[in-house]
N, C-alpha and C. Protein backbone atom coordinates (compact mmCIF):
# COMPACT_ATOMS: atom_id res chain seq x y z
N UNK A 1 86.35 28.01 20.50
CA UNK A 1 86.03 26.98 21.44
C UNK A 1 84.61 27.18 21.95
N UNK A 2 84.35 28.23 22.45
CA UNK A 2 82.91 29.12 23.08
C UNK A 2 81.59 28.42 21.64
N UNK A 3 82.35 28.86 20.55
CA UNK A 3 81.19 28.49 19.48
C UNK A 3 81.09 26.72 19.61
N UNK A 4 82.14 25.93 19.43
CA UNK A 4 81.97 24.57 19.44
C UNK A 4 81.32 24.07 20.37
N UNK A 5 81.41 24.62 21.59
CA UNK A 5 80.97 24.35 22.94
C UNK A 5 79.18 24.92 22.60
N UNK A 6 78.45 25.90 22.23
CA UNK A 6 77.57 26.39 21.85
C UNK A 6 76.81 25.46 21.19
N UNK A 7 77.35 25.00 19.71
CA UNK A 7 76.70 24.41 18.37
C UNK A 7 76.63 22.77 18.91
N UNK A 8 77.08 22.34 20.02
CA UNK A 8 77.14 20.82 20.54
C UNK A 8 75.77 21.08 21.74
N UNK A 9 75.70 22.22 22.33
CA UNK A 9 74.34 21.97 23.16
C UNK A 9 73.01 22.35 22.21
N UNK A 10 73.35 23.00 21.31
CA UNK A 10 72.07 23.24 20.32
C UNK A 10 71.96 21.76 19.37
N UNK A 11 73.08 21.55 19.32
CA UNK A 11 72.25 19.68 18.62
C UNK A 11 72.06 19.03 19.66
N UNK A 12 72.09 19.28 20.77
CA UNK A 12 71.50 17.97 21.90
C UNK A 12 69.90 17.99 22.07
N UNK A 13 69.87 19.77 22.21
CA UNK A 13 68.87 20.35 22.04
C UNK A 13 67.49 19.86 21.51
N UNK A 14 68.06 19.13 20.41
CA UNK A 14 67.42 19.11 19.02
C UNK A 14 67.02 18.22 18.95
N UNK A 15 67.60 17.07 19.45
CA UNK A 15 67.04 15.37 19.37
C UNK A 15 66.26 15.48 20.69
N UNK A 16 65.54 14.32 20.35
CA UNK A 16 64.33 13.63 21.45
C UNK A 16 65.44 12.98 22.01
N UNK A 17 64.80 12.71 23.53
CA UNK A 17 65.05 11.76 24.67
C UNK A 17 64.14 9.89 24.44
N UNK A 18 64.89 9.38 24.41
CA UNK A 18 64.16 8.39 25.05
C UNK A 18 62.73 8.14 25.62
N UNK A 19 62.44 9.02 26.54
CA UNK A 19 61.82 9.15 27.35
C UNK A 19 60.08 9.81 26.88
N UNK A 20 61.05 11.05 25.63
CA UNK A 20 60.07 11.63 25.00
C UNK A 20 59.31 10.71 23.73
N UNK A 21 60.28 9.91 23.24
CA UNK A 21 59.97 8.99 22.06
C UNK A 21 58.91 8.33 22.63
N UNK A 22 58.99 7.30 23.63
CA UNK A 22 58.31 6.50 24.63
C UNK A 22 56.89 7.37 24.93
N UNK A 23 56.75 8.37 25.60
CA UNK A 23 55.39 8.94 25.47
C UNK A 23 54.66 9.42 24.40
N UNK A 24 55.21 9.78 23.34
CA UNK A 24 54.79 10.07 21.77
C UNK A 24 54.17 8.96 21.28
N UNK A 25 55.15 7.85 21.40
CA UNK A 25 54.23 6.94 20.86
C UNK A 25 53.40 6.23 21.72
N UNK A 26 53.12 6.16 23.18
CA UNK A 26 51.89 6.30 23.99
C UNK A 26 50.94 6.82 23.63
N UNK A 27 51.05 8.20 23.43
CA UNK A 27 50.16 8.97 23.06
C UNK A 27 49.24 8.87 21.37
N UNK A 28 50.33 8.38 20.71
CA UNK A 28 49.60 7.99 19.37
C UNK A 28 48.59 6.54 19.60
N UNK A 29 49.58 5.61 20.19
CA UNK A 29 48.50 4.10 20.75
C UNK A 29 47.11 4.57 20.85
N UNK A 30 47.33 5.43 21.99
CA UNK A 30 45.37 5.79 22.46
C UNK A 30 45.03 6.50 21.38
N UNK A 31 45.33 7.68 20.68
CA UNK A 31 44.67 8.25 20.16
C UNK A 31 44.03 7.23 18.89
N UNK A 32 45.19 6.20 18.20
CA UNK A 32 44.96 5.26 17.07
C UNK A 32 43.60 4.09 17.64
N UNK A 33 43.90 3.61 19.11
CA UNK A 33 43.15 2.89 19.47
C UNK A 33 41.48 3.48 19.90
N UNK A 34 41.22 4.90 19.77
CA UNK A 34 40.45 5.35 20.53
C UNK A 34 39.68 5.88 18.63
N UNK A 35 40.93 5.97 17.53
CA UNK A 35 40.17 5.98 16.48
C UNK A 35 39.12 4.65 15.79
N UNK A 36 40.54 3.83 16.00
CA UNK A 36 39.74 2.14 15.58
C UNK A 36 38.95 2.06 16.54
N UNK A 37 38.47 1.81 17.72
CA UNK A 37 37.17 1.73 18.65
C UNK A 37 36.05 2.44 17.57
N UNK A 38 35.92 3.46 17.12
CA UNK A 38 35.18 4.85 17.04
C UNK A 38 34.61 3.74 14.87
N UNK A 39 35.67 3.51 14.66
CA UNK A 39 35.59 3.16 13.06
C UNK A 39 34.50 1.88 13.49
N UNK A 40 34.94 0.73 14.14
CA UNK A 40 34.30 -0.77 14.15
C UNK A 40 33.25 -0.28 14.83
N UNK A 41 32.93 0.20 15.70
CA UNK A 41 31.67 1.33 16.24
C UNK A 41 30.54 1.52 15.24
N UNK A 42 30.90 2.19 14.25
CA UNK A 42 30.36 3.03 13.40
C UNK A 42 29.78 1.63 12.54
N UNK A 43 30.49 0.49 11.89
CA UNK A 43 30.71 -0.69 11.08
C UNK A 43 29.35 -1.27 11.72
N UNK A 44 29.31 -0.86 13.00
CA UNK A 44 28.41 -2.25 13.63
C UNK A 44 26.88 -1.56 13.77
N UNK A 45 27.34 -0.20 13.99
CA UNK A 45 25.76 0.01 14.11
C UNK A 45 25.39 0.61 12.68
N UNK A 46 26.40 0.64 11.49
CA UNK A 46 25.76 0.37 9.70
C UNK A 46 25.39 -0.81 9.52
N UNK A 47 25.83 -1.98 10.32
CA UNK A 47 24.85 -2.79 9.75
C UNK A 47 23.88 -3.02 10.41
N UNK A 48 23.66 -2.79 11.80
CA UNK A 48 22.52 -2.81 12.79
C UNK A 48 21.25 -2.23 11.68
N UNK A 49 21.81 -0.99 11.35
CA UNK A 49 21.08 0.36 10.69
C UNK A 49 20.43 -0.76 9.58
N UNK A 50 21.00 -1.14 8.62
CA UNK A 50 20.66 -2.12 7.11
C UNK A 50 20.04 -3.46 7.65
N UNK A 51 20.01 -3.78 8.69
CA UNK A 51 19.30 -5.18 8.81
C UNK A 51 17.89 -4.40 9.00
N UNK A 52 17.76 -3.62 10.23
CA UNK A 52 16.36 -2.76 10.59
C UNK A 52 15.72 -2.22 9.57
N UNK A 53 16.06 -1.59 8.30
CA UNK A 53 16.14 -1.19 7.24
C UNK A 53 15.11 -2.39 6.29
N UNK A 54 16.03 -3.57 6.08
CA UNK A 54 15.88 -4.51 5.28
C UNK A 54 14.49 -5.26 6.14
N UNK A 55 14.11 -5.16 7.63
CA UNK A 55 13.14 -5.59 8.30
C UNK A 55 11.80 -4.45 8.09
N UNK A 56 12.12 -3.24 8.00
CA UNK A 56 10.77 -2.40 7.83
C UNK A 56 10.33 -2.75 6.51
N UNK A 57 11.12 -2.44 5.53
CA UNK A 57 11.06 -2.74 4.16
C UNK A 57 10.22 -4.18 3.95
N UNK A 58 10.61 -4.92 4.65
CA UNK A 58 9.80 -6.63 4.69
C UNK A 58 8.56 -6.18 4.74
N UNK A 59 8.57 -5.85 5.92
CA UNK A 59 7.26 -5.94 6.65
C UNK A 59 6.35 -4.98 6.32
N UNK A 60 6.13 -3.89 5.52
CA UNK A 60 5.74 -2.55 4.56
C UNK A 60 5.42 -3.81 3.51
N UNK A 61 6.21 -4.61 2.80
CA UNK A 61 5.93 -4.88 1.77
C UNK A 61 4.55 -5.79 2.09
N UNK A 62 5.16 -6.78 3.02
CA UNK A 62 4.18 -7.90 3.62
C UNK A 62 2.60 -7.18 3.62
N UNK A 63 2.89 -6.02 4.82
CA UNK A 63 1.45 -5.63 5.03
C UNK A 63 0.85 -4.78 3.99
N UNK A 64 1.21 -4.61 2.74
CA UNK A 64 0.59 -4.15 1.68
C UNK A 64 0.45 -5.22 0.67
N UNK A 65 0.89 -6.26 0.53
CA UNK A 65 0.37 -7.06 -0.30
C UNK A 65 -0.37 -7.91 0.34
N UNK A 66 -0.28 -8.06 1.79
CA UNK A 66 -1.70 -8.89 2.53
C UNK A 66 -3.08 -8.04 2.48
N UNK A 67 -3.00 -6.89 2.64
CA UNK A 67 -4.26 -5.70 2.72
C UNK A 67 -4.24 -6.27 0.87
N UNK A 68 -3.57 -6.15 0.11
CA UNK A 68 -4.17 -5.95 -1.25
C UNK A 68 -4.98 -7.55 -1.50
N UNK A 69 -4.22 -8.32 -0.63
CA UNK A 69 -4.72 -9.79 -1.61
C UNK A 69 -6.01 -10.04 -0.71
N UNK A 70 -5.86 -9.98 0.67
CA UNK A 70 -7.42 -9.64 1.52
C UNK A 70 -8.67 -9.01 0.70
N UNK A 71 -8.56 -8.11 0.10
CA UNK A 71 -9.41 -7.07 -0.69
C UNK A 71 -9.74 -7.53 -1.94
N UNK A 72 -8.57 -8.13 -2.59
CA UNK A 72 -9.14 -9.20 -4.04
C UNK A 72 -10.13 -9.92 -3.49
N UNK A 73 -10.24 -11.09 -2.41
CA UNK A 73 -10.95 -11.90 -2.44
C UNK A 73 -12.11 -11.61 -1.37
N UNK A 74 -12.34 -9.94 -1.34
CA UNK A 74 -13.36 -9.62 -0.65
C UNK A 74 -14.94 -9.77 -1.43
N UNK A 75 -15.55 -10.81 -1.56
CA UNK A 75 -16.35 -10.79 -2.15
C UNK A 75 -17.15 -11.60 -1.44
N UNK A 76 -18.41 -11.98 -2.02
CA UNK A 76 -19.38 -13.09 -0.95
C UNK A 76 -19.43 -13.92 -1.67
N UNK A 77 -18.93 -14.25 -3.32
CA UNK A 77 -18.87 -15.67 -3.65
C UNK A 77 -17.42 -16.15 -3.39
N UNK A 78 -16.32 -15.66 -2.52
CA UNK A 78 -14.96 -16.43 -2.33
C UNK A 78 -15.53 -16.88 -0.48
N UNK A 79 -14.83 -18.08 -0.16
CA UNK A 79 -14.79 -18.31 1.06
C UNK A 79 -13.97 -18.08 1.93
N UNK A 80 -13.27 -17.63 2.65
CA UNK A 80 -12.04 -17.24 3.45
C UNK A 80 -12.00 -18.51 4.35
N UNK A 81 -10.45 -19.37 4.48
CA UNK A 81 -10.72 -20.09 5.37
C UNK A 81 -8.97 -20.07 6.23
N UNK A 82 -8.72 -20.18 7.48
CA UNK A 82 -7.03 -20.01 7.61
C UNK A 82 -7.15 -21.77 8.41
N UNK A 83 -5.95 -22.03 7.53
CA UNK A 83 -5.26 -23.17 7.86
C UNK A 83 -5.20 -23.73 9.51
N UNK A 84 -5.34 -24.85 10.09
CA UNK A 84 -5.38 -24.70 11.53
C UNK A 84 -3.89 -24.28 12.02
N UNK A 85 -2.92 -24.94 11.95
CA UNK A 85 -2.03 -24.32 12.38
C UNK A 85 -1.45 -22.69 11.89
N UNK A 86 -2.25 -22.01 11.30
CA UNK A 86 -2.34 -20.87 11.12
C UNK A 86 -1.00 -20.19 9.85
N UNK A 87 -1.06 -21.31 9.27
CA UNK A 87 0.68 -20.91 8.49
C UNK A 87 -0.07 -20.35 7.01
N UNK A 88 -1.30 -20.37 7.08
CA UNK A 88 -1.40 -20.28 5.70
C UNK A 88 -3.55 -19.64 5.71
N UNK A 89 -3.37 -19.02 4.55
CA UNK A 89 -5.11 -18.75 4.39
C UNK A 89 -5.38 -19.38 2.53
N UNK A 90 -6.34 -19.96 3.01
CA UNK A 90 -7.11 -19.81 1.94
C UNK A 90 -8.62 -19.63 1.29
N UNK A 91 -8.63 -19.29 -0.11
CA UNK A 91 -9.49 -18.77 -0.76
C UNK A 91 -10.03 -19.77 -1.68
N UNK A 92 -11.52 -20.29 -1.44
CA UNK A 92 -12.20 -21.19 -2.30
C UNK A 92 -13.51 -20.43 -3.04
N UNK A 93 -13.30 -20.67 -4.38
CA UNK A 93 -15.55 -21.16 -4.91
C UNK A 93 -14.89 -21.40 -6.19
N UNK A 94 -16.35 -21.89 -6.88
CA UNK A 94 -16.35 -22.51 -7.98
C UNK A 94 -15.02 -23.41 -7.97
N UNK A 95 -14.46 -24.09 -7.33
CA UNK A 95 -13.46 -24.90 -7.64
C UNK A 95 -12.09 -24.23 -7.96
N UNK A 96 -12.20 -23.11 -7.61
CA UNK A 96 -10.54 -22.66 -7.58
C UNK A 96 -10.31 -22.50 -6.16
N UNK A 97 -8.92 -22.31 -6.35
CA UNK A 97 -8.49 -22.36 -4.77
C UNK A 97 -7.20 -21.11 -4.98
N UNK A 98 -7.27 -20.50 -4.43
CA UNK A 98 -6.17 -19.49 -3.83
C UNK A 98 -5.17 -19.26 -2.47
N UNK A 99 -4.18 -18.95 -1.86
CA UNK A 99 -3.41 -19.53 -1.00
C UNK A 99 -2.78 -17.87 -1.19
N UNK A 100 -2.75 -17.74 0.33
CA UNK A 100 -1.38 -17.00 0.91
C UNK A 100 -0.62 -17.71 2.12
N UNK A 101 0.38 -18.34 1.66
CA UNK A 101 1.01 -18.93 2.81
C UNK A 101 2.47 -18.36 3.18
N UNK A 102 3.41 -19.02 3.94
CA UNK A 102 4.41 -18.83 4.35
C UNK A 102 5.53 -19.52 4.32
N UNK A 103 6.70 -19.89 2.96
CA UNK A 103 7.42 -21.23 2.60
C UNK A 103 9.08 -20.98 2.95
N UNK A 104 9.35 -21.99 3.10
CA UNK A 104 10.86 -21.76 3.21
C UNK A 104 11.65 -22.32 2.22
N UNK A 105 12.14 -21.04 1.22
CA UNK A 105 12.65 -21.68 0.28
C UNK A 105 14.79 -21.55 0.23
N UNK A 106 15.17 -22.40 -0.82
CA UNK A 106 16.08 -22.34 -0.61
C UNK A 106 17.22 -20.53 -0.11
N UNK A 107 16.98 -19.99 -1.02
CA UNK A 107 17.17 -18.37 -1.22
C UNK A 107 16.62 -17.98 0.03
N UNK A 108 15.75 -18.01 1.19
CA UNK A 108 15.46 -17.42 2.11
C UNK A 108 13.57 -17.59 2.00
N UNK A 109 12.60 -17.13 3.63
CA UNK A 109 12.04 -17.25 3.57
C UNK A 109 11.22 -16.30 2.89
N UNK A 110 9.76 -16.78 2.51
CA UNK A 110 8.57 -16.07 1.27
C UNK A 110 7.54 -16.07 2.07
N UNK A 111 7.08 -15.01 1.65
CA UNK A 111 5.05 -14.95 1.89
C UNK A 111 4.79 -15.21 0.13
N UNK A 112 4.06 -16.36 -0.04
CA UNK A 112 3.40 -16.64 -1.41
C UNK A 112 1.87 -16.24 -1.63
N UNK A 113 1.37 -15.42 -2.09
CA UNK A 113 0.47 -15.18 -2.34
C UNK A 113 -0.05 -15.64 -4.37
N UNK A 114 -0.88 -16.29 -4.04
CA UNK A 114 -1.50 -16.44 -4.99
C UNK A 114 -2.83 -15.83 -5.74
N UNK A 115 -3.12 -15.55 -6.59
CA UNK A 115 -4.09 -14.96 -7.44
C UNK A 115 -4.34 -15.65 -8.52
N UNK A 116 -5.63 -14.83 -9.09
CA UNK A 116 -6.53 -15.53 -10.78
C UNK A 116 -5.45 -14.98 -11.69
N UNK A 117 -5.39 -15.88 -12.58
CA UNK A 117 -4.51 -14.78 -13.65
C UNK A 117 -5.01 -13.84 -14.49
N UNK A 118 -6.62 -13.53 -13.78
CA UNK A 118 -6.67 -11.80 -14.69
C UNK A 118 -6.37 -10.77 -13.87
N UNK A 119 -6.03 -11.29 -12.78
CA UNK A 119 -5.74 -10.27 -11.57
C UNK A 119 -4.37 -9.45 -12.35
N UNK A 120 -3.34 -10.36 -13.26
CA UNK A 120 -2.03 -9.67 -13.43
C UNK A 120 -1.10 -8.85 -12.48
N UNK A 121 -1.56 -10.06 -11.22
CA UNK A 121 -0.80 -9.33 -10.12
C UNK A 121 0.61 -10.43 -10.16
N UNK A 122 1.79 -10.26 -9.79
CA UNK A 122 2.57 -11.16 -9.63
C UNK A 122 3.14 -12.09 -11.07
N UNK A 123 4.13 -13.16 -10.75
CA UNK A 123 4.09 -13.83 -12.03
C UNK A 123 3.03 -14.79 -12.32
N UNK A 124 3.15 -15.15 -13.52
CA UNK A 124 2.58 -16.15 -13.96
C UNK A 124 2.80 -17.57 -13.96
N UNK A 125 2.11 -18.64 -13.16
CA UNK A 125 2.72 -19.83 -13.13
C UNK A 125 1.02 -20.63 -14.25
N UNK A 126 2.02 -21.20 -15.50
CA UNK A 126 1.39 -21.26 -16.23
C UNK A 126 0.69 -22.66 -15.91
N UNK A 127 1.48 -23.56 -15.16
CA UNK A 127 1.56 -25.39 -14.68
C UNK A 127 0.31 -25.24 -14.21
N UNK A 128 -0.42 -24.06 -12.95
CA UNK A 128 -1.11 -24.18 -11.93
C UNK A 128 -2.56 -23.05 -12.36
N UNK A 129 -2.00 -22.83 -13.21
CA UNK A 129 -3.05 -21.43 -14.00
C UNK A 129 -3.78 -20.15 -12.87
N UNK A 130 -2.22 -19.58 -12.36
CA UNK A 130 -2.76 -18.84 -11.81
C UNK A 130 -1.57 -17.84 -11.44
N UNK A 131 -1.23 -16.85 -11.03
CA UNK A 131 -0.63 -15.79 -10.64
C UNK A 131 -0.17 -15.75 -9.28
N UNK A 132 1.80 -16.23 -9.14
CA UNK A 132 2.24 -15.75 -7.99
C UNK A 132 2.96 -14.68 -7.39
N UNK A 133 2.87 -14.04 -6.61
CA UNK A 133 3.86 -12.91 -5.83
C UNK A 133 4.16 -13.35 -4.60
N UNK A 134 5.63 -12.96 -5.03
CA UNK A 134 6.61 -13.57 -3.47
C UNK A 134 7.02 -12.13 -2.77
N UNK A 135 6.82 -12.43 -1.55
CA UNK A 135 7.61 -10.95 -1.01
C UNK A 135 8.73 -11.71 0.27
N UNK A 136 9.47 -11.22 -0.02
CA UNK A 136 11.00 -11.51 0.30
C UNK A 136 10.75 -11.31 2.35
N UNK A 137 10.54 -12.44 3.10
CA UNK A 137 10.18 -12.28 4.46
C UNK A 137 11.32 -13.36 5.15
N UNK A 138 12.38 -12.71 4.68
CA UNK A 138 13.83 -13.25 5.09
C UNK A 138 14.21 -13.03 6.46
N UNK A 139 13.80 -12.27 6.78
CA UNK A 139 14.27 -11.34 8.29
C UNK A 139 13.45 -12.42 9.30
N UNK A 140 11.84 -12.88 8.88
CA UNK A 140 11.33 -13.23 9.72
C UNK A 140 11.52 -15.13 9.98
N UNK A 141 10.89 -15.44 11.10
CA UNK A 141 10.81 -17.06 11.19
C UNK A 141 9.17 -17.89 10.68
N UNK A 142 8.48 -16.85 10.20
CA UNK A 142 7.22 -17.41 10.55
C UNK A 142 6.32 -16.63 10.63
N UNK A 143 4.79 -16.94 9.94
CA UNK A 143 3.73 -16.04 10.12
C UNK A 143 2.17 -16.92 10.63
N UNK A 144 1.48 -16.37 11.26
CA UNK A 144 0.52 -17.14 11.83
C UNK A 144 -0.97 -16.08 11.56
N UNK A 145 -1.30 -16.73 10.80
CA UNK A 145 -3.04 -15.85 10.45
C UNK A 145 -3.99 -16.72 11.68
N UNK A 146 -4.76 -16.24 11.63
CA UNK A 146 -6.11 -16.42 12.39
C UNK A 146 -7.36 -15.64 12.44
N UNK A 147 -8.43 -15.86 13.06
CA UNK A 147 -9.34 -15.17 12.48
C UNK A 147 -9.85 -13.98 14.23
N UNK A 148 -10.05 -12.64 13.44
CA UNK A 148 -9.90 -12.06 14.61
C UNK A 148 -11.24 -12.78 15.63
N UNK A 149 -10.64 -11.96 17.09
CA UNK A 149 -11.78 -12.88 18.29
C UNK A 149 -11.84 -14.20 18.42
N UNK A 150 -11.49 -15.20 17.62
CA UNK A 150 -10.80 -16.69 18.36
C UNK A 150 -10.39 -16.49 18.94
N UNK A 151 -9.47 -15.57 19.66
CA UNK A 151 -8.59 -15.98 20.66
C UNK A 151 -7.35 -17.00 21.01
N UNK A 152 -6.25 -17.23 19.34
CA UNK A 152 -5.96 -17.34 19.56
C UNK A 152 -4.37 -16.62 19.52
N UNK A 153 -4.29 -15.69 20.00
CA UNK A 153 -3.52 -14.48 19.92
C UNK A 153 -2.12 -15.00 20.69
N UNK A 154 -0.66 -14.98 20.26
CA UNK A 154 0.55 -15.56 20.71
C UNK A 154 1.38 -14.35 21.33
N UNK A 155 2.02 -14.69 22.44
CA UNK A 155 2.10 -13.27 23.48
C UNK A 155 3.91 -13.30 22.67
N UNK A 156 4.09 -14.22 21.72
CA UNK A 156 5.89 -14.53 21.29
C UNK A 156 5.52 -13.63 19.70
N UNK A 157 4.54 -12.92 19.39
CA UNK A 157 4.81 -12.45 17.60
C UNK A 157 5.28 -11.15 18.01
N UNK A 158 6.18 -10.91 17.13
CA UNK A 158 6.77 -9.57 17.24
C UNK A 158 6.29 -8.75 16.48
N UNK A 159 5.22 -8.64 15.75
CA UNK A 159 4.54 -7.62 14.65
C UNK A 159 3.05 -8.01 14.69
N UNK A 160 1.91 -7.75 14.77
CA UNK A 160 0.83 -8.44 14.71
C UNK A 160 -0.20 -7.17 13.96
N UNK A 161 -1.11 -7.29 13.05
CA UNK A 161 -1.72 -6.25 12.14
C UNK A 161 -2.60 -7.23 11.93
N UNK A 162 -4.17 -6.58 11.58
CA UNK A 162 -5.13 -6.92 11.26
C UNK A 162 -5.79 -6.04 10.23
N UNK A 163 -6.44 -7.16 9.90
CA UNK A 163 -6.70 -6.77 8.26
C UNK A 163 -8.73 -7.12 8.40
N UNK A 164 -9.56 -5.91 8.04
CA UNK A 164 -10.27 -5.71 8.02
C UNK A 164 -11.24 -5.86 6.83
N UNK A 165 -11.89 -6.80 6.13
CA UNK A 165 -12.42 -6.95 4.76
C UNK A 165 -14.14 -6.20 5.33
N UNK A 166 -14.36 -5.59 4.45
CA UNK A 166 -15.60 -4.67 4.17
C UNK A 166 -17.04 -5.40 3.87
N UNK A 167 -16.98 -6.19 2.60
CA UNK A 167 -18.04 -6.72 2.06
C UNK A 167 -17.92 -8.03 3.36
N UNK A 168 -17.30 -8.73 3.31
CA UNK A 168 -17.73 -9.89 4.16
C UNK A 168 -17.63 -10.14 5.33
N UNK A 169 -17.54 -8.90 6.34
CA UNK A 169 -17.32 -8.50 7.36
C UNK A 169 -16.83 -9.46 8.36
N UNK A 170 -15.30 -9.98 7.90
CA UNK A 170 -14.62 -10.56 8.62
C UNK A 170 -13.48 -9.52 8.65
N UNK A 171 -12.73 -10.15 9.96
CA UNK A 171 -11.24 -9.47 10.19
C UNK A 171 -10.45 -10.89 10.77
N UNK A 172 -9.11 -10.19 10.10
CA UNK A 172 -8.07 -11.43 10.22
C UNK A 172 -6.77 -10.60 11.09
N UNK A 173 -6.60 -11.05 11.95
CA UNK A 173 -5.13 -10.74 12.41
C UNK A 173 -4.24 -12.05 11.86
N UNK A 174 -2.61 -10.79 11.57
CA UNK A 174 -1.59 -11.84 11.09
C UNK A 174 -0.39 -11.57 11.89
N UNK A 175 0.49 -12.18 12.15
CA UNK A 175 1.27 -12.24 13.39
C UNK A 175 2.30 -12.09 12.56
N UNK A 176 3.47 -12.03 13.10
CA UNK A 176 5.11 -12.03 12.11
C UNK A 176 5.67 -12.10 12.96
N UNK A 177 6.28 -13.51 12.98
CA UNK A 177 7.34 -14.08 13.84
C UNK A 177 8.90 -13.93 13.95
N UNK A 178 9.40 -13.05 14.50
CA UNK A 178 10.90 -12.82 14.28
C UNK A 178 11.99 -13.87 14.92
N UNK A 179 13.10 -13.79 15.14
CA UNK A 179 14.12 -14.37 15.28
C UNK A 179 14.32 -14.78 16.63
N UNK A 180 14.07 -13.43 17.85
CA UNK A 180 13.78 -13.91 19.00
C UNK A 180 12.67 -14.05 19.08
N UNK A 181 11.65 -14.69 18.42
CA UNK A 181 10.34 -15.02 19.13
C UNK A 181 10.54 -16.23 19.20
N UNK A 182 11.48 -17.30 18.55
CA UNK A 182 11.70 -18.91 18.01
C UNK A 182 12.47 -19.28 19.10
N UNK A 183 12.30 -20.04 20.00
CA UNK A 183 13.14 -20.54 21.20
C UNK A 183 13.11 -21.98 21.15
């Protein structure tokens, strides 16, 4: 009897309460909810991380193919002239014309820079006889050249770099308009 009486409080023993079930799985809630917080956390600032990423990368590319195409047409027989509303520069003599502008194409926005086709910079557009390179300026809304000391400098560009030509001793600042600068 002593043993039956024994082996019946050691299985009571043995099972959970109610009470205990109920805080166990309390305790898993937060810990599960305090993991998912911690995961979508992590999700948001990987892509924070890859947009910033995909914006330096722009703008590295931008300001090395503006310094390079500035420097092609550093010469004293090209004319440098920037568009009035500032969306675009161009390059005249002898009757050619050259263009770095700023387009919105379907795929996202471009900086188009144009060149001679012995430059063999960029592709070849055979229609227009001359050499284009696109650099992928998706991130941004907009770019505004001007010529340095006009004054007319925009307190809304979120990137602004100037570009210094040697032989024809001009300088150009170029602005890069981001997402909150567009209101």
């Amino acid at each position: 009897m002593y043993r039956q009486y024994f082996s019946a409080q050691q299985n009571r023993r043995r099972a959970f309460t109610l009470v205990e079930l109920i805080v166990a799985l309390a305790l898993f809630a937060i810990v599960a909810g305090s993991v998912l917080t911690f995961i979508l956390f992590i999700n948001k600032f990987g892509d924070e991380s890859e947009k910033q990423a995909d914006r330096t990368y722009a703008l590295t590319a931008i300001r090395a193919e503006t310094d390079y195409w500035f420097s092609y047409f550093d010469r004293s027989d090209f004319s440098v002239i920037v568009a009035a509303d500032g969306s675009a520069v161009a390059v005249s003599a002898a009757g050619e014309h050259y263009t770095l502008s700023f387009a919105e194409e379907s795929d996202g926005n471009v900086l188009l820079f144009t060149y001679p086709t012995e430059s063999g910079r960029g592709t070849l557009n055979e229609t227009e006889n001359r050499c284009e390179m696109r650099i992928n300026a998706s991130p941004f809304t907009g770019v505004r050249f001007y010529a340095e000391g006009s004054g007319q400098s925009s307190v809304s560009s979120q990137f602004r770099f100037t570009v210094r030509m040697r032989v024809t001793q001009q300088t150009f600042a170029c602005e890069i308009l981001g997402e909150e600068a567009e209101s």
